[in-house]
Protein backbone atom coordinates (compact mmCIF):
# COMPACT_ATOMS: atom_id res chain seq x y z
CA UNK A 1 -15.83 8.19 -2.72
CA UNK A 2 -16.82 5.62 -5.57
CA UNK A 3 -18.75 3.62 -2.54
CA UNK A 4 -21.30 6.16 -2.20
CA UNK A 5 -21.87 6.99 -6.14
CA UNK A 6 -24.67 3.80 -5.78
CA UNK A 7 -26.76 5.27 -8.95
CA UNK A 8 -23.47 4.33 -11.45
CA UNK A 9 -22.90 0.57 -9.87
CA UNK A 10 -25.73 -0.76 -7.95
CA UNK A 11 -27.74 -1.20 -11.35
CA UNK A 12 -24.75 -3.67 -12.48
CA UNK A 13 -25.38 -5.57 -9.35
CA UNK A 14 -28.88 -6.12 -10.02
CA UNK A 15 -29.85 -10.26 -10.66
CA UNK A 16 -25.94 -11.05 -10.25
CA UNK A 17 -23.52 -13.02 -7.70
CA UNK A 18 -21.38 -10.83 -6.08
CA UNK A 19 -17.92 -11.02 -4.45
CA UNK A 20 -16.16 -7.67 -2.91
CA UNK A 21 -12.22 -7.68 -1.90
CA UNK A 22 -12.24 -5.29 0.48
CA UNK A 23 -11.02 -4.25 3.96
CA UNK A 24 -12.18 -2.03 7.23
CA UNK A 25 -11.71 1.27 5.13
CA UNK A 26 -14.30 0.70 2.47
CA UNK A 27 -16.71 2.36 4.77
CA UNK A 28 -19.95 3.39 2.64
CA UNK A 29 -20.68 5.95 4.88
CA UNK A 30 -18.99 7.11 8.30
CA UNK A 31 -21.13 4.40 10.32
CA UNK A 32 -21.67 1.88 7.89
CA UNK A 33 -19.51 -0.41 5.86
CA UNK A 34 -19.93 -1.04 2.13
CA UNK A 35 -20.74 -5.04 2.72
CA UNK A 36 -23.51 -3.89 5.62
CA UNK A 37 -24.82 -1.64 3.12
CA UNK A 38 -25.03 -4.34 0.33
CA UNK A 39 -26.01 -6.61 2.39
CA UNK A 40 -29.29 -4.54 4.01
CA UNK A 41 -30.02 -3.54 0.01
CA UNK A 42 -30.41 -6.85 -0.74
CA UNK A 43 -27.20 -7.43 -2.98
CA UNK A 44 -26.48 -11.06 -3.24
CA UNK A 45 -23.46 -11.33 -1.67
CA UNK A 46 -21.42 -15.24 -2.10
CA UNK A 47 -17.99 -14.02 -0.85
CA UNK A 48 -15.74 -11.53 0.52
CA UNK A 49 -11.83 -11.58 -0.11
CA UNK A 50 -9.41 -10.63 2.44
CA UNK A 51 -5.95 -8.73 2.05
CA UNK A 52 -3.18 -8.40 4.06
CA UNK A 53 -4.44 -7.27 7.61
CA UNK A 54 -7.62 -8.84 7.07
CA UNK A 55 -11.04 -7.86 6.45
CA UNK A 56 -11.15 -5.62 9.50
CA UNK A 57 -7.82 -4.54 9.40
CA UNK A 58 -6.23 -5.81 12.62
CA UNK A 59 -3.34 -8.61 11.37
CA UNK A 60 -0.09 -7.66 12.00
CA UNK A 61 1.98 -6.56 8.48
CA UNK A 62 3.16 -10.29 6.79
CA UNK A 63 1.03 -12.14 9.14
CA UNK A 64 -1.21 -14.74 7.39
CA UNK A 65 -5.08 -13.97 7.40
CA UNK A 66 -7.07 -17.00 7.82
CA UNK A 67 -10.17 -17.83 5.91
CA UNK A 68 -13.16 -16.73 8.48
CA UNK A 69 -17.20 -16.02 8.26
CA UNK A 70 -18.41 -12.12 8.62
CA UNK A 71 -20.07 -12.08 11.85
CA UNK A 72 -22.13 -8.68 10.64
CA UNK A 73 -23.65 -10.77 7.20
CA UNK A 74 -22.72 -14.59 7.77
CA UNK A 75 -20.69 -14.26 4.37
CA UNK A 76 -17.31 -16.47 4.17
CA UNK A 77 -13.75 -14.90 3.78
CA UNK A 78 -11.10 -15.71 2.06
CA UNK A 79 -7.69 -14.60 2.48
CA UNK A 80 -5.59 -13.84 -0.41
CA UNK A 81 -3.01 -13.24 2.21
CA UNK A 82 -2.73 -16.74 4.02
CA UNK A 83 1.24 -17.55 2.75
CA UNK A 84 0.20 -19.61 -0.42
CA UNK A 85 -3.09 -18.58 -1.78
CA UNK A 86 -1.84 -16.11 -5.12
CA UNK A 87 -5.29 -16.58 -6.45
CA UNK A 88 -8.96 -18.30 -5.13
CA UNK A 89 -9.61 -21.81 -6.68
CA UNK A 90 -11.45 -22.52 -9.43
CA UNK A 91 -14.49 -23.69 -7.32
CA UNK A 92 -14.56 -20.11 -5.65
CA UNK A 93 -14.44 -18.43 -9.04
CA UNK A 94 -16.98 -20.09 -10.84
CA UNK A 95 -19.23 -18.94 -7.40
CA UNK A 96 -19.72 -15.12 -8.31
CA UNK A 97 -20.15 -12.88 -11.71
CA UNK A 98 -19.02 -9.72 -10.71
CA UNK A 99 -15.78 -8.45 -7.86
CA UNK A 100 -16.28 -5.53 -6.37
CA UNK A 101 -12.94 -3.79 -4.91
CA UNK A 102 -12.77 -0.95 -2.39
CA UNK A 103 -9.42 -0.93 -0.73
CA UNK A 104 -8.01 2.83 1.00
CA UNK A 105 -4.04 3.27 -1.05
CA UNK A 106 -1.64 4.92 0.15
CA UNK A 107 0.15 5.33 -3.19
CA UNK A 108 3.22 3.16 -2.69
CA UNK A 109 4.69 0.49 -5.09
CA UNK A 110 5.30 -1.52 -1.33
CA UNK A 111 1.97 -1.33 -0.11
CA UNK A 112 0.26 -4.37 -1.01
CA UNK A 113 -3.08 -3.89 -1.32
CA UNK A 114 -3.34 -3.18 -5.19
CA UNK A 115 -1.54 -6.50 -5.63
CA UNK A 116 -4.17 -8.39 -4.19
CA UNK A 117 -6.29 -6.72 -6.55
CA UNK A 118 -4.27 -7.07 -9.41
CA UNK A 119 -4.29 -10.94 -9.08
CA UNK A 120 -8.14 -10.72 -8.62
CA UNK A 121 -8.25 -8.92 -12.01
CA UNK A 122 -6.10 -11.53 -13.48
CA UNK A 123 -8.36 -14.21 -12.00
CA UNK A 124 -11.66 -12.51 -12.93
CA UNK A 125 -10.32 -12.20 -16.87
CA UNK A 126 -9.57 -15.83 -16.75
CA UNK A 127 -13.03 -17.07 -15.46
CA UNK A 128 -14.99 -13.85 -17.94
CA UNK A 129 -15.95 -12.29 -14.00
CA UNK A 130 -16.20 -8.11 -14.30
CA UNK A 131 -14.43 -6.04 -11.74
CA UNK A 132 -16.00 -2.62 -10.29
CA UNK A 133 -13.22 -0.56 -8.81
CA UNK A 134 -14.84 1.80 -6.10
CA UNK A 135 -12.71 4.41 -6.53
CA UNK A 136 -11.03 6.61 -3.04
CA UNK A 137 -8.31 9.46 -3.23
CA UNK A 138 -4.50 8.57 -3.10
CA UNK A 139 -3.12 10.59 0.44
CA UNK A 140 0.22 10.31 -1.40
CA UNK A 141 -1.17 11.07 -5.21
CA UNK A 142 0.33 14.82 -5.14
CA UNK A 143 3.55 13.61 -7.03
CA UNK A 144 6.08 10.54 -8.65
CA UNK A 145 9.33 9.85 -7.08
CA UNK A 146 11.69 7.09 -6.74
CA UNK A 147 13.33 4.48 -9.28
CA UNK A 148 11.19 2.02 -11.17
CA UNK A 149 11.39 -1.05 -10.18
CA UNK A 150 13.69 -3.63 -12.15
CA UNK A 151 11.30 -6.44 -12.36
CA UNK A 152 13.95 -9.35 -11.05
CA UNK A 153 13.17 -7.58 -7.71
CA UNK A 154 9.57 -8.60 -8.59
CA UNK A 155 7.53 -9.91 -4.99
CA UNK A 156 5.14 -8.95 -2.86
CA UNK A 157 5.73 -5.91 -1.95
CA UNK A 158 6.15 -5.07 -5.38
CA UNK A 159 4.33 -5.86 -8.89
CA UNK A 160 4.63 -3.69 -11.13
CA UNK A 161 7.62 -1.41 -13.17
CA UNK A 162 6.48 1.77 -11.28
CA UNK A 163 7.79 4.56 -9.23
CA UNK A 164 8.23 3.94 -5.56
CA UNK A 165 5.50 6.02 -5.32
CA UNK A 166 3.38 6.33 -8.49
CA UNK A 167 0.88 8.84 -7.52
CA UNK A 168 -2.21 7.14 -8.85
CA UNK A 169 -5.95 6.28 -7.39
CA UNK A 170 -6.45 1.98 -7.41
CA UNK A 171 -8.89 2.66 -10.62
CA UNK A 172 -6.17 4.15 -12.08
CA UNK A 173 -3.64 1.88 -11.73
CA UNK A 174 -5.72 -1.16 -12.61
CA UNK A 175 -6.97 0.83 -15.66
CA UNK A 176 -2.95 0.81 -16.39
CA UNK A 177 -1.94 -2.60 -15.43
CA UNK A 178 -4.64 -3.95 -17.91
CA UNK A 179 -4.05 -1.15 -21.07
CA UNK A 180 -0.23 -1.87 -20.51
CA UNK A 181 -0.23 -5.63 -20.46
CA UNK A 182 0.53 -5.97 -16.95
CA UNK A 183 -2.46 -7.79 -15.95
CA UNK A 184 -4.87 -9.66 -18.03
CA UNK A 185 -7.98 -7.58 -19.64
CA UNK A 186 -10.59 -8.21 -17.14
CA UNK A 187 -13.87 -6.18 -18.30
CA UNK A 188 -13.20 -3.26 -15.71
CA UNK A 189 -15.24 -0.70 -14.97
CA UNK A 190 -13.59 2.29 -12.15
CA UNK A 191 -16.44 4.46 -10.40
CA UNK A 192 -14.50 7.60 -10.23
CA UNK A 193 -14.32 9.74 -6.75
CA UNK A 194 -16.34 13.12 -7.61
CA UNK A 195 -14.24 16.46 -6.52
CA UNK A 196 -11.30 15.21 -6.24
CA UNK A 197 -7.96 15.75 -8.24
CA UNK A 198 -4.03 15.02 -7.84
CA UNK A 199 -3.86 18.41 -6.27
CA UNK A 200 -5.87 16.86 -3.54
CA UNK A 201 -4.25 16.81 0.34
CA UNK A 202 -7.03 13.96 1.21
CA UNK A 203 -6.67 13.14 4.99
CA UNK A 204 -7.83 9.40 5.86
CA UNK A 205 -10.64 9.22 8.16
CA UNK A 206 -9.36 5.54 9.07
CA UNK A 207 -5.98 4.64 9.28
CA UNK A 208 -5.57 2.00 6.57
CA UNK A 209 -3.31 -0.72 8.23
CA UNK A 210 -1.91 -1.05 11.54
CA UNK A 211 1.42 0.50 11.91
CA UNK A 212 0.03 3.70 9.73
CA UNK A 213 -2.03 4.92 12.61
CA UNK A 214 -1.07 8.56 11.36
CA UNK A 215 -1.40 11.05 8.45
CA UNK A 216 2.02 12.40 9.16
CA UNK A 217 2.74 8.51 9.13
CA UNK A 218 1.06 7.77 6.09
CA UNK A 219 3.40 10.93 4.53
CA UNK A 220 6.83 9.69 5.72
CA UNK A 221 6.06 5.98 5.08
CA UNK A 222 7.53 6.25 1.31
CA UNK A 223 10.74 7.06 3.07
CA UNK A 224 10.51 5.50 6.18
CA UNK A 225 9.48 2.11 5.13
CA UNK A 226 13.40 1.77 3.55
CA UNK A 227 14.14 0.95 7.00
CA UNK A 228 12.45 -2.26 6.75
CA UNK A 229 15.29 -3.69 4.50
CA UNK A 230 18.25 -1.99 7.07
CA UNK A 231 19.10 -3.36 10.62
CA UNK A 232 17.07 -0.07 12.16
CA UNK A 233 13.87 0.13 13.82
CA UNK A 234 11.23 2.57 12.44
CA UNK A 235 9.30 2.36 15.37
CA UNK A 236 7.47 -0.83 14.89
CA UNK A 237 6.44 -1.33 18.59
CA UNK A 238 6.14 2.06 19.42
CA UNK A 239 3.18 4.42 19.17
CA UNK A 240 5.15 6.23 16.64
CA UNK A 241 5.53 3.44 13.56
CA UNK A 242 7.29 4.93 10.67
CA UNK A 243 7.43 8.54 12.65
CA UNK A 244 10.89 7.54 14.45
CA UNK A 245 13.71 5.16 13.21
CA UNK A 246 16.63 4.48 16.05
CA UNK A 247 19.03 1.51 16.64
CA UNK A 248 20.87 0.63 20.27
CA UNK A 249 24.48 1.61 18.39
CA UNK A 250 23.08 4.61 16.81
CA UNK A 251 25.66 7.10 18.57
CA UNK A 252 25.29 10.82 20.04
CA UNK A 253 21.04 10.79 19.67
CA UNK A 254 19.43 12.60 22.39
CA UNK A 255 16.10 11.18 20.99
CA UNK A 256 15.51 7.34 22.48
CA UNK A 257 12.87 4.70 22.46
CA UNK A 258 12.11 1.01 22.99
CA UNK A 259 10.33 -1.04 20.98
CA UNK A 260 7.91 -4.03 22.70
CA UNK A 261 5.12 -6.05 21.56
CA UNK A 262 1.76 -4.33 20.83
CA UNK A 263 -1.20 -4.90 18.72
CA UNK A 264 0.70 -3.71 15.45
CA UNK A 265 3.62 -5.53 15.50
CA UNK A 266 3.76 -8.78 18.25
CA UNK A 267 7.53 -9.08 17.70
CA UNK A 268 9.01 -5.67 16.66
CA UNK A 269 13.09 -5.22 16.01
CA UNK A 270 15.03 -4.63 18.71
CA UNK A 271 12.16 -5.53 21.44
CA UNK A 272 13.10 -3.96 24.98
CA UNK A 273 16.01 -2.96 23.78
CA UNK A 274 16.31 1.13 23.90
CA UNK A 275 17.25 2.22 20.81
CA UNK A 276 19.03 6.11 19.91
CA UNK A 277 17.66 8.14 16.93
CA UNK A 278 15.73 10.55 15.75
CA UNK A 279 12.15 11.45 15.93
CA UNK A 280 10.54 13.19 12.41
CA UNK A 281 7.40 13.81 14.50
CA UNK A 282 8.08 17.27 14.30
CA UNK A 283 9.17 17.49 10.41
CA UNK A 284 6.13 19.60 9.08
CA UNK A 285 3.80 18.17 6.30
CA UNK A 286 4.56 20.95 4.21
CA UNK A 287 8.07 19.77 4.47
CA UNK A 288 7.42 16.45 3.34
CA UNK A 289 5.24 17.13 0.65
CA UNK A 290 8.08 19.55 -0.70
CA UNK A 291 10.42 16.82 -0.62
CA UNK A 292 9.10 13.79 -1.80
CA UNK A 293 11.22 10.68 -1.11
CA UNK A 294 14.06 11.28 0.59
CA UNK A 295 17.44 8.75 1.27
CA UNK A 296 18.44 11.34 3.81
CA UNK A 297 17.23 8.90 6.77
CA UNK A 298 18.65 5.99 5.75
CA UNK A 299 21.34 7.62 5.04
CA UNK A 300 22.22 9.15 8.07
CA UNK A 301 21.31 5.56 9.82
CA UNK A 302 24.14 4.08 7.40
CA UNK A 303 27.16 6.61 8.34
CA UNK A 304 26.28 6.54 12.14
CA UNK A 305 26.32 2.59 12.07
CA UNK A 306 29.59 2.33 9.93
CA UNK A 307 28.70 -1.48 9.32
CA UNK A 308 28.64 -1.24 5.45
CA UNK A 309 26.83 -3.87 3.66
CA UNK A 310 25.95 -5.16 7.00
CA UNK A 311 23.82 -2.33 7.28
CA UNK A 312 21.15 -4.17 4.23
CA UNK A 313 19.00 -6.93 3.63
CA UNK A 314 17.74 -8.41 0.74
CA UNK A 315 14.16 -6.63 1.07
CA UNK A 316 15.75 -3.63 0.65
CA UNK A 317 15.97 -4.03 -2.72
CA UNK A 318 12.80 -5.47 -3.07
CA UNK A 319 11.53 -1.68 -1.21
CA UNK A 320 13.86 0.58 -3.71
CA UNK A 321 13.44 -1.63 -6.36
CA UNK A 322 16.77 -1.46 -7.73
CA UNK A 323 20.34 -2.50 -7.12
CA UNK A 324 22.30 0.65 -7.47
CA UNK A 325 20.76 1.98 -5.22
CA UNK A 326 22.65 0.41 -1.94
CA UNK A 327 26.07 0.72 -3.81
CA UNK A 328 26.05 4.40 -4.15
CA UNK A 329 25.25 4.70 -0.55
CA UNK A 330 27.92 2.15 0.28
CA UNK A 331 30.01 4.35 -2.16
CA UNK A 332 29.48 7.74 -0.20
CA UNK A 333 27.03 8.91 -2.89
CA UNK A 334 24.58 11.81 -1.01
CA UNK A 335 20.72 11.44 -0.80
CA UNK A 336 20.98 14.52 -3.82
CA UNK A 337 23.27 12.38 -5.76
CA UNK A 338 21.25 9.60 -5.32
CA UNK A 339 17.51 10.84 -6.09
CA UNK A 340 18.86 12.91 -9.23
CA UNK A 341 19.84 9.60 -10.86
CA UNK A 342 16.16 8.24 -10.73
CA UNK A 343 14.71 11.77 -11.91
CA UNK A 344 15.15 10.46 -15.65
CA UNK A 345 12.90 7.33 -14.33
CA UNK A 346 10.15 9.66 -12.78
CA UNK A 347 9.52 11.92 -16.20
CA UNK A 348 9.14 8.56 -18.18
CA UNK A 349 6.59 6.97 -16.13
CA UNK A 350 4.49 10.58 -15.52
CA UNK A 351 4.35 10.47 -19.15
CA UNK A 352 2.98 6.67 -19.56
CA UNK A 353 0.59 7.66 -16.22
CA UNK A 354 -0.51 10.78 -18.35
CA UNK A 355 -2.37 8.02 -20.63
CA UNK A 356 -4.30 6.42 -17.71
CA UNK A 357 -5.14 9.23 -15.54
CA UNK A 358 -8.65 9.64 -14.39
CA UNK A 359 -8.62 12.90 -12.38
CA UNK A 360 -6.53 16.17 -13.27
CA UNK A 361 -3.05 17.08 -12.08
């Protein structure tokens, strides 16, 4: 991991104030955190900024994280994920020199943590602050697939005109954002992982947000995670998030479950209600890896409701990141159909990503 390479970046730290957006999985080593370990070195440490689940990693997805003090280091956090903060104020920016970031990816264009650093970068090139990426492996980084996003479906679960899943470490894509434009050029420097490559099947030794308790999660969650713009529960509420997906008019399912409140999701879809559908616990990872993103879920969710548009919400959209999408599955279109028309999409942006790769395919 970049964390532990401490010969390349804790030179850069030396005589400077120092703020680190970063989360429960930028553990420096398997018993010690990367703001202990900065802390007991002697690193001086103004701030730490918070992303959606919080600085430990125990807020419910969407929920806001409030602005708190470290128990561990008496440092303050700030949320970047509180419902209005896009960026710290002008007072908090002025208070360090250099932003450390060490956030666990999972490689999706929906998962939000390289948005909160994205907007740090942004800030940090506005206020002349350098940003040290501490580079980790992307689970998902093995391949490209999906459409990329059409930016009027811009938000927060999606920032950039990339794949659905874009197969890139966080140095790499904020090495991207800033040569393509995307975000503003913030002096960056990326401590690479060492031994890694795109080849890579990294398993997560900590599961990165709540409801991805699971590897096998972590691998279905590009197709899974559809569901949140559909009617149908994945599993929030379960033990099984993004494993299962089921609704109470799903018809002729042997497989059932019912959602309730737990720790990762306090008011999940259809709560107590039992809900009929299938369980892709047993769908090998070889399987998965083989296929990529798939529509084949959703799609199968769609016929067996028979609601039509019904069926959608607006995030779905804002998921996919396209509008044709939902019409050719309205239109009886097959997942095949469907997945060959963003192909064209997937060869243009592996050969933009080509420019900004850091480790071999």
């Amino acid at each position: 991991m970049g964390a532990t390479d401490t010969a390349t970046y804790m030179p850069m730290l030396e005589g400077r104030r120092v703020a680190v957006l970063a989360n429960h999985t930028a553990m420096y080593s398997a018993e010690e955190h990367l703001v202990d370990m900065l802390h007991r070195e002697g690193v001086n440490l103004v701030g730490i900024f918070a992303p959606e689940h919080g600085f430990r990693g125990k807020v419910e997805a969407g929920l806001k994280v409030v602005n708190s003090v470290d128990e561990a280091t008496g440092v303050a956090i700030l949320s970047l994920y509180n419902g209005n903060t896009q960026r710290p104020s002008d007072e908090v920016m002025r208070s360090f020199d250099i932003l450390i970031v060490d956030m666990q990816d999972v490689g999706l264009r929906f998962y939000t943590y390289y948005i909160s650093m994205l907007r740090m970068i942004d800030a940090c090139a506005d206020f002349g602050c350098e940003v040290v990426v501490l580079d980790r492996p992307n689970p998902n980084g093995h391949y490209v697939d999906g459409p990329i996003l059409d930016m009027k479906y811009k938000s927060g679960v999606g920032w950039l005109p990339i794949p659905v899943v874009h197969g890139m470490t966080m140095g790499e894509i904020a090495t991207m954002a800033i040569g393509e434009g995307w975000a503003k050029p913030a002096k960056l420097t990326v401590v690479e992982c060492r031994n890694y490559d795109h080849t890579t099947h990294y398993v997560l030794p900590i599961a990165p947000s709540p409801n991805l308790p699971t590897q096998h999660s972590i691998y279905l969650y590009p197709s899974t995670c559809l569901f949140e713009g559909t009617v149908v529960s994945l599993g929030r509420g379960t033990d099984a998030p993004f494993e299962i997906y089921g609704h109470p008019a799903m018809s002729g399912r042997t497989f059932t479950f019912t959602p309730a409140p737990n720790e990762g999701s306090h008011t999940p879809p259809h709560s107590g209600r039992v809900c009929y559908g299938e369980d892709l616990r047993t769908v090998d990872n070889e399987d998965i890896w083989r296929e990529g993103l798939t529509l084949r879920y959703v799609i199968d969710a769609y016929r067996d409701l028979d609601m039509g548009d019904k069926f959608f919400t607006p995030m779905f959209e804002k998921l996919i990141g396209v509008a044709w999408v939902r019409e050719m599955i309205i239109a009886g279109a097959s997942a095949e159909e469907i997945e060959a028309r963003w192909a064209d999409d997937v060869e243009q942006f592996k050969a933009l990503r080509r420019r900004y790769l850091l480790y071999s395919e």
